[in-house]
PDB file of N, CA and C in Angstrom:
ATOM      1  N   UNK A   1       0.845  -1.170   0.000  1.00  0.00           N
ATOM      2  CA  UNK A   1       0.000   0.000   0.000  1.00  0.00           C
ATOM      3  C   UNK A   1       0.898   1.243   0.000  1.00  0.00           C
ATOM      4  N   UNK A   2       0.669   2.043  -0.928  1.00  0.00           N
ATOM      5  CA  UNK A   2       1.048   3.529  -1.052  1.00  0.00           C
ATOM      6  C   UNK A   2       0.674   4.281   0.235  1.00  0.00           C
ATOM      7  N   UNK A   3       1.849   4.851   0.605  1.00  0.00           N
ATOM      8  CA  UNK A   3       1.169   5.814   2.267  1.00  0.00           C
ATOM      9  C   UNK A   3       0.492   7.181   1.615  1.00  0.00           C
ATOM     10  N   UNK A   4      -0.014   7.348   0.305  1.00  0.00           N
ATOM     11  CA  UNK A   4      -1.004   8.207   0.136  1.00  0.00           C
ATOM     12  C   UNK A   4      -2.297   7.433   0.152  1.00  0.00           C
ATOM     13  N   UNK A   5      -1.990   6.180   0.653  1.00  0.00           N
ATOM     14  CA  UNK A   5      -3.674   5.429   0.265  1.00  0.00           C
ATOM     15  C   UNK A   5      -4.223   4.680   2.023  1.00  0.00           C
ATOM     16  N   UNK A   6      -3.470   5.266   2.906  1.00  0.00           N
ATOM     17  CA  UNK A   6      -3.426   4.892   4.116  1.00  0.00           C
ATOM     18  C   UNK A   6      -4.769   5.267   4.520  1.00  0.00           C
ATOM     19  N   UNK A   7      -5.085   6.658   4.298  1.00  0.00           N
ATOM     20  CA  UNK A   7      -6.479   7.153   4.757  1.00  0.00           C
ATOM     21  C   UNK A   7      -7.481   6.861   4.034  1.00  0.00           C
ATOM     22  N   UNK A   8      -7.381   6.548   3.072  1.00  0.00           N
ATOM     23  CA  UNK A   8      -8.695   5.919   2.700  1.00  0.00           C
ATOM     24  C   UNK A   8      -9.089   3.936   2.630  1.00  0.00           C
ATOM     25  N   UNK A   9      -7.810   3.126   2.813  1.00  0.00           N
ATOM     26  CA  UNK A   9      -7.542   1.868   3.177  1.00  0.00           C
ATOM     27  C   UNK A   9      -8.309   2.252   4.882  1.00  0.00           C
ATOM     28  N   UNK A  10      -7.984   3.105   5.267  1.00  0.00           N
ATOM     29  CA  UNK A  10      -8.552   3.034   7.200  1.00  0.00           C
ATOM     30  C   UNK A  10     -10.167   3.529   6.947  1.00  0.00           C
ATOM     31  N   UNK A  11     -10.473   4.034   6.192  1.00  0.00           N
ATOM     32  CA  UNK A  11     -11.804   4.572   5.757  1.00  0.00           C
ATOM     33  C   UNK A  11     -12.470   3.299   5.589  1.00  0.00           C
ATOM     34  N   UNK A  12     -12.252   3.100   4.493  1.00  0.00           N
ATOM     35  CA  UNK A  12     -13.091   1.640   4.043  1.00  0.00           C
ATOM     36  C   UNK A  12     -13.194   0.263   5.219  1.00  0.00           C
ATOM     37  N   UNK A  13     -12.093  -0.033   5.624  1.00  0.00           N
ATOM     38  CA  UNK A  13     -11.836  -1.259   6.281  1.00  0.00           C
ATOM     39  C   UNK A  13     -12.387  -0.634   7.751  1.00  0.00           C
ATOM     40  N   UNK A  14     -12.404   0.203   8.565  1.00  0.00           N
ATOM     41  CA  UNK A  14     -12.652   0.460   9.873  1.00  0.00           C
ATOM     42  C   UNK A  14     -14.186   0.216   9.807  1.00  0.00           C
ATOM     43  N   UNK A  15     -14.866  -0.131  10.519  1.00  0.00           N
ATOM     44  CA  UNK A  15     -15.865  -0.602  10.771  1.00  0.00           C
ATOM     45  C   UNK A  15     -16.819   0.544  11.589  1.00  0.00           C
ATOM     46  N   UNK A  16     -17.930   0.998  10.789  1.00  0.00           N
ATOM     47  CA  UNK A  16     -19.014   2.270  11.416  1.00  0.00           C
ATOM     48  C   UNK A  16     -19.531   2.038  12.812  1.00  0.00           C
ATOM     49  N   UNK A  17     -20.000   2.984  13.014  1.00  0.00           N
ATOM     50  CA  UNK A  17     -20.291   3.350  14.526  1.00  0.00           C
ATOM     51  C   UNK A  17     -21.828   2.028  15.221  1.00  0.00           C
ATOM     52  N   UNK A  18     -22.569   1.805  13.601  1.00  0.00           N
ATOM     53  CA  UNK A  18     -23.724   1.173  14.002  1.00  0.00           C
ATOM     54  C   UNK A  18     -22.939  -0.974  13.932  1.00  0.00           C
ATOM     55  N   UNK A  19     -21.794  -1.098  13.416  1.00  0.00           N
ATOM     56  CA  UNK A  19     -21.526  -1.848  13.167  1.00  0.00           C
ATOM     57  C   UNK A  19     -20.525  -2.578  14.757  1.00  0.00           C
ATOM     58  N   UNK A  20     -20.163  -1.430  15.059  1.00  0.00           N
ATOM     59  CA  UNK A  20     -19.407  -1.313  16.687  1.00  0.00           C
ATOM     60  C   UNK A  20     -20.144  -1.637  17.853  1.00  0.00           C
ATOM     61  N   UNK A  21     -21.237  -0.801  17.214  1.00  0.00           N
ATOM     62  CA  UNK A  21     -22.438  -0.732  18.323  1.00  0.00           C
ATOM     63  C   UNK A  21     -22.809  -2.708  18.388  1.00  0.00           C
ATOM     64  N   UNK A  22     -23.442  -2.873  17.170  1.00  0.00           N
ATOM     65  CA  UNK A  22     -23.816  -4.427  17.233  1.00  0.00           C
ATOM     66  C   UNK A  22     -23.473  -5.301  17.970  1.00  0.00           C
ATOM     67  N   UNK A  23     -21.858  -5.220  17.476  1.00  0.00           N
ATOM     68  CA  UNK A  23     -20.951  -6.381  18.010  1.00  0.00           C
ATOM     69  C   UNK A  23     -20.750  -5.855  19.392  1.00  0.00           C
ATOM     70  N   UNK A  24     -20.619  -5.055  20.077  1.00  0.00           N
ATOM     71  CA  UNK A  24     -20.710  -4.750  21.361  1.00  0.00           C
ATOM     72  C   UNK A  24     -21.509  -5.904  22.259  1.00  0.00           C
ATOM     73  N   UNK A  25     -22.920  -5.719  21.878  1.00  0.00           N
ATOM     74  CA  UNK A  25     -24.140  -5.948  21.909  1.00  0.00           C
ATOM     75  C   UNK A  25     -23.979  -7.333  21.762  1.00  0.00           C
ATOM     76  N   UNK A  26     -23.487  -8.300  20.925  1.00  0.00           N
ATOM     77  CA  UNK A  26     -23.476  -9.455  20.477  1.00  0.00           C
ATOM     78  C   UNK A  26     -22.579 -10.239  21.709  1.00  0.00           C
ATOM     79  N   UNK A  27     -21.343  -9.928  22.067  1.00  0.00           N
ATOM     80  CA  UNK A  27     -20.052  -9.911  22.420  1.00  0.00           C
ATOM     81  C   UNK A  27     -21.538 -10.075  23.971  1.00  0.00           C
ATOM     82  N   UNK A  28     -21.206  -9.084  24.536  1.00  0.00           N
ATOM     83  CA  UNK A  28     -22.102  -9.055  25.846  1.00  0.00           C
ATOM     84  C   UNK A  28     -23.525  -9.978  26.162  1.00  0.00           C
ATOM     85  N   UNK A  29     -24.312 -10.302  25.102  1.00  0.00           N
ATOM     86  CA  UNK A  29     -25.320 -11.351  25.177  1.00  0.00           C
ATOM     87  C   UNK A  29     -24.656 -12.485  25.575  1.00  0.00           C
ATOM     88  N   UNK A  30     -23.823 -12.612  24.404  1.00  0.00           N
ATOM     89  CA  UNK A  30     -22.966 -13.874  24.618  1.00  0.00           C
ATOM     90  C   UNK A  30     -22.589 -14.369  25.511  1.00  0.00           C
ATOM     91  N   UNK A  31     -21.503 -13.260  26.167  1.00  0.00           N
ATOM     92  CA  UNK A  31     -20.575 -13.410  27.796  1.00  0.00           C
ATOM     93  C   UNK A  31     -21.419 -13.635  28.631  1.00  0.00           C
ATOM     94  N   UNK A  32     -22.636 -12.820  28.433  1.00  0.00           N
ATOM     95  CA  UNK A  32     -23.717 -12.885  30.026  1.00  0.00           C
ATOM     96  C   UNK A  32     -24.528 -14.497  30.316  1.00  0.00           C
ATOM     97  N   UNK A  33     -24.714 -15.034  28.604  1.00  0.00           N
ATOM     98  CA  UNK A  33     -25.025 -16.764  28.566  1.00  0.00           C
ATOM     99  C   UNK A  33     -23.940 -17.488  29.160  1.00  0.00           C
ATOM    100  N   UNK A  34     -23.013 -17.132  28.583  1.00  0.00           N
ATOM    101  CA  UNK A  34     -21.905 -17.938  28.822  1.00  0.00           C
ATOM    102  C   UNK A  34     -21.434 -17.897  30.184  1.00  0.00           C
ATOM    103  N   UNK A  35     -21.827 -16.959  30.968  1.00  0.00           N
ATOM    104  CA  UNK A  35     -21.340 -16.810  32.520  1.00  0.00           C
ATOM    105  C   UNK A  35     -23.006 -17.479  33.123  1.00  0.00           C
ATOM    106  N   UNK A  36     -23.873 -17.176  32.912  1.00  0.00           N
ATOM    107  CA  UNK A  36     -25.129 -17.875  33.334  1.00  0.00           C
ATOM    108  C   UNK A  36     -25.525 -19.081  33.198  1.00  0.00           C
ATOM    109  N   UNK A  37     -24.314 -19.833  32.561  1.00  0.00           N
ATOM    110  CA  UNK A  37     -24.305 -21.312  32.583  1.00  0.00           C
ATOM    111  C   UNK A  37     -25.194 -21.633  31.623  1.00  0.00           C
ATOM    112  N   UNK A  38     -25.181 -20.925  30.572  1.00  0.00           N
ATOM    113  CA  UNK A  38     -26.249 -21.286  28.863  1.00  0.00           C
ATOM    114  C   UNK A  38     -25.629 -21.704  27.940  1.00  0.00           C
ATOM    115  N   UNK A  39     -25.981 -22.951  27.584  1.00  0.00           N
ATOM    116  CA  UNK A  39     -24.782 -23.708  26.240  1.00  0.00           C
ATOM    117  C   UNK A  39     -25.541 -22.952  25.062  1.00  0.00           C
ATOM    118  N   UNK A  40     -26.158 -21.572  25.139  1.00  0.00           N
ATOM    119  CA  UNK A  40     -26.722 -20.878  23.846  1.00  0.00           C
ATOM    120  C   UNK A  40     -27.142 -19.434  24.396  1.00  0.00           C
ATOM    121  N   UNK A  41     -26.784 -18.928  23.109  1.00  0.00           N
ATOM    122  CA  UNK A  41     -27.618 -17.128  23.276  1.00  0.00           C
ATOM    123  C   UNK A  41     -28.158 -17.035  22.038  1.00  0.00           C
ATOM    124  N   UNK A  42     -29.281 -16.181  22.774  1.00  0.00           N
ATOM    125  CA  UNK A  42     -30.349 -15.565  22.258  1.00  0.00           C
ATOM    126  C   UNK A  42     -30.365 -14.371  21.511  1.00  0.00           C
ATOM    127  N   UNK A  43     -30.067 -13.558  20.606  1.00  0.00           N
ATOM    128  CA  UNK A  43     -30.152 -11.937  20.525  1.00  0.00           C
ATOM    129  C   UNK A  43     -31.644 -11.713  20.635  1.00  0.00           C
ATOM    130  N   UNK A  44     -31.405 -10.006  20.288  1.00  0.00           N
ATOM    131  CA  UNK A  44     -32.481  -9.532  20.597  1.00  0.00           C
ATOM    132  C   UNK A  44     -33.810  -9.745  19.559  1.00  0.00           C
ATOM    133  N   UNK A  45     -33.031  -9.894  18.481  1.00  0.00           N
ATOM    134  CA  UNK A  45     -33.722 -10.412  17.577  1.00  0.00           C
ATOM    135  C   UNK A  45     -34.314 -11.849  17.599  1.00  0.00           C
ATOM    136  N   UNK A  46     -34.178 -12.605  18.292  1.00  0.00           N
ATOM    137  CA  UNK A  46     -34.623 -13.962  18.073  1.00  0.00           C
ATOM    138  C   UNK A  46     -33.371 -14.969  17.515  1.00  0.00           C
ATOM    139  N   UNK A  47     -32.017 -14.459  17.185  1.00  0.00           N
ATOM    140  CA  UNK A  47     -31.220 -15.443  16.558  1.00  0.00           C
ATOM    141  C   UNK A  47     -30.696 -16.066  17.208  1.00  0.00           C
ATOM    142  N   UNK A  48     -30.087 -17.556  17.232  1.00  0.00           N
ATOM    143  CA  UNK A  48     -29.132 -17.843  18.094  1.00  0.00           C
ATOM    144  C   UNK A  48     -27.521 -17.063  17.222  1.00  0.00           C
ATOM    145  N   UNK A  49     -26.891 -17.000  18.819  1.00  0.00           N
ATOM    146  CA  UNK A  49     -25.849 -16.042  18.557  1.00  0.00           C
ATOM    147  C   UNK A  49     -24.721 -17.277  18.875  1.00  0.00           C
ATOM    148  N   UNK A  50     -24.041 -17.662  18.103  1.00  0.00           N
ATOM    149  CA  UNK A  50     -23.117 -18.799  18.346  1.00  0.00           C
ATOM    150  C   UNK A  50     -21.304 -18.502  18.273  1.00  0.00           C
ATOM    151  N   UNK A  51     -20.110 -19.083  19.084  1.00  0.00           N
ATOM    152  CA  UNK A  51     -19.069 -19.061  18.456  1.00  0.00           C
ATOM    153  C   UNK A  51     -18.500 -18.188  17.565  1.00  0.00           C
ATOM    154  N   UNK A  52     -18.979 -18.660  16.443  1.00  0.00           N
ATOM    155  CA  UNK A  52     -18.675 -18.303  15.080  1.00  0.00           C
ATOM    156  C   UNK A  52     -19.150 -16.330  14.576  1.00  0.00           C
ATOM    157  N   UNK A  53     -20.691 -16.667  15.648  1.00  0.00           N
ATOM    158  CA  UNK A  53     -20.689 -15.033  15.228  1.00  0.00           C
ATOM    159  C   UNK A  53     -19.911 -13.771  16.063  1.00  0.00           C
ATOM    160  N   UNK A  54     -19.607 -14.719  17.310  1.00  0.00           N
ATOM    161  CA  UNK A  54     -18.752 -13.780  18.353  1.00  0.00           C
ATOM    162  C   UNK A  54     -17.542 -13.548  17.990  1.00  0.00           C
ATOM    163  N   UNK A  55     -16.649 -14.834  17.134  1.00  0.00           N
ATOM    164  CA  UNK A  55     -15.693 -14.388  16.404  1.00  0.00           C
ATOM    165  C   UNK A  55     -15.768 -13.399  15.967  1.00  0.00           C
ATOM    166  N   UNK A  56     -16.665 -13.369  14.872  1.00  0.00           N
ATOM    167  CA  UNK A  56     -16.735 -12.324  13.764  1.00  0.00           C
ATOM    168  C   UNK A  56     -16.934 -10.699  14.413  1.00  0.00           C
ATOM    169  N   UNK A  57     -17.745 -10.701  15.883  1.00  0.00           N
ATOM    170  CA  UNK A  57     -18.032  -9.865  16.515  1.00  0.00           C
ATOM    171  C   UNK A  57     -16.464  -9.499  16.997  1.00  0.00           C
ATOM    172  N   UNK A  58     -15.818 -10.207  17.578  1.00  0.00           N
ATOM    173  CA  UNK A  58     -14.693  -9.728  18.177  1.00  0.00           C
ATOM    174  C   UNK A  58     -13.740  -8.956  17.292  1.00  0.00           C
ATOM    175  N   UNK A  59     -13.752  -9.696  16.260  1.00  0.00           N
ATOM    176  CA  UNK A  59     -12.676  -9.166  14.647  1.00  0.00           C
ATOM    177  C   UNK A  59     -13.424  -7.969  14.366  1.00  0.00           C
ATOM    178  N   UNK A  60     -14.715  -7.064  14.373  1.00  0.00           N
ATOM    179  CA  UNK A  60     -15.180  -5.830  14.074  1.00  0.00           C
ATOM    180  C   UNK A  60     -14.680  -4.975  15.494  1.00  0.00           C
ATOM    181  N   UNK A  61     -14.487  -5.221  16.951  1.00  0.00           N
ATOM    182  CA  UNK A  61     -13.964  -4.314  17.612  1.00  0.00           C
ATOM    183  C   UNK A  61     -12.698  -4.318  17.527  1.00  0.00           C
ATOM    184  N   UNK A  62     -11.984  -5.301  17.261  1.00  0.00           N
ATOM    185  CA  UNK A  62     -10.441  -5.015  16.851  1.00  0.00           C
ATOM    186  C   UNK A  62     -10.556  -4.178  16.126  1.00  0.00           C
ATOM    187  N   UNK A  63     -10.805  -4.070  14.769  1.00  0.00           N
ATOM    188  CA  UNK A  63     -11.088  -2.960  14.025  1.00  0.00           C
ATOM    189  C   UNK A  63     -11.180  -1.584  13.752  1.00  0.00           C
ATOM    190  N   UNK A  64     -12.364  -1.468  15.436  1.00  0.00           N
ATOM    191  CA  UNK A  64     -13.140  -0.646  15.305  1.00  0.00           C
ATOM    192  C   UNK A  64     -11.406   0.308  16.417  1.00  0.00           C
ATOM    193  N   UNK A  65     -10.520  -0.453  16.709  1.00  0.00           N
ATOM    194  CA  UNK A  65      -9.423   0.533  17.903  1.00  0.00           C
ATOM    195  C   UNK A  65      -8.439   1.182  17.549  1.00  0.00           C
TER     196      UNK A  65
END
């Protein structure tokens, strides 16, 4: 990457404020099952929230720092 293309490579790839917000949200359902002795979470929506999406949740606040 060209260091004239730094700011807009951090533009694109950084992850928006409503996208931060989510995984916040996801991340914390999760932990609060997972400490309440629940082999599953629920979102608010009705989904199960599994592993795989907390990964993905965790990799958007890396992101988001």
């Amino acid at each position: 990457i060209h260091p004239a293309q730094i700011a807009v490579a951090n533009e694109v790839f950084t992850p928006d404020a409503a996208a931060v917000t989510a995984a916040r949200e996801l991340v914390a359902i999760f932990d609060a099952a997972m400490a309440a002795g629940r082999g599953v979470a629920v979102g608010a929506d009705g989904r199960m929230i599994d592993e795989a999406v907390v990964r993905k949740a965790r990799r958007v606040l890396a992101l988001a720092r």
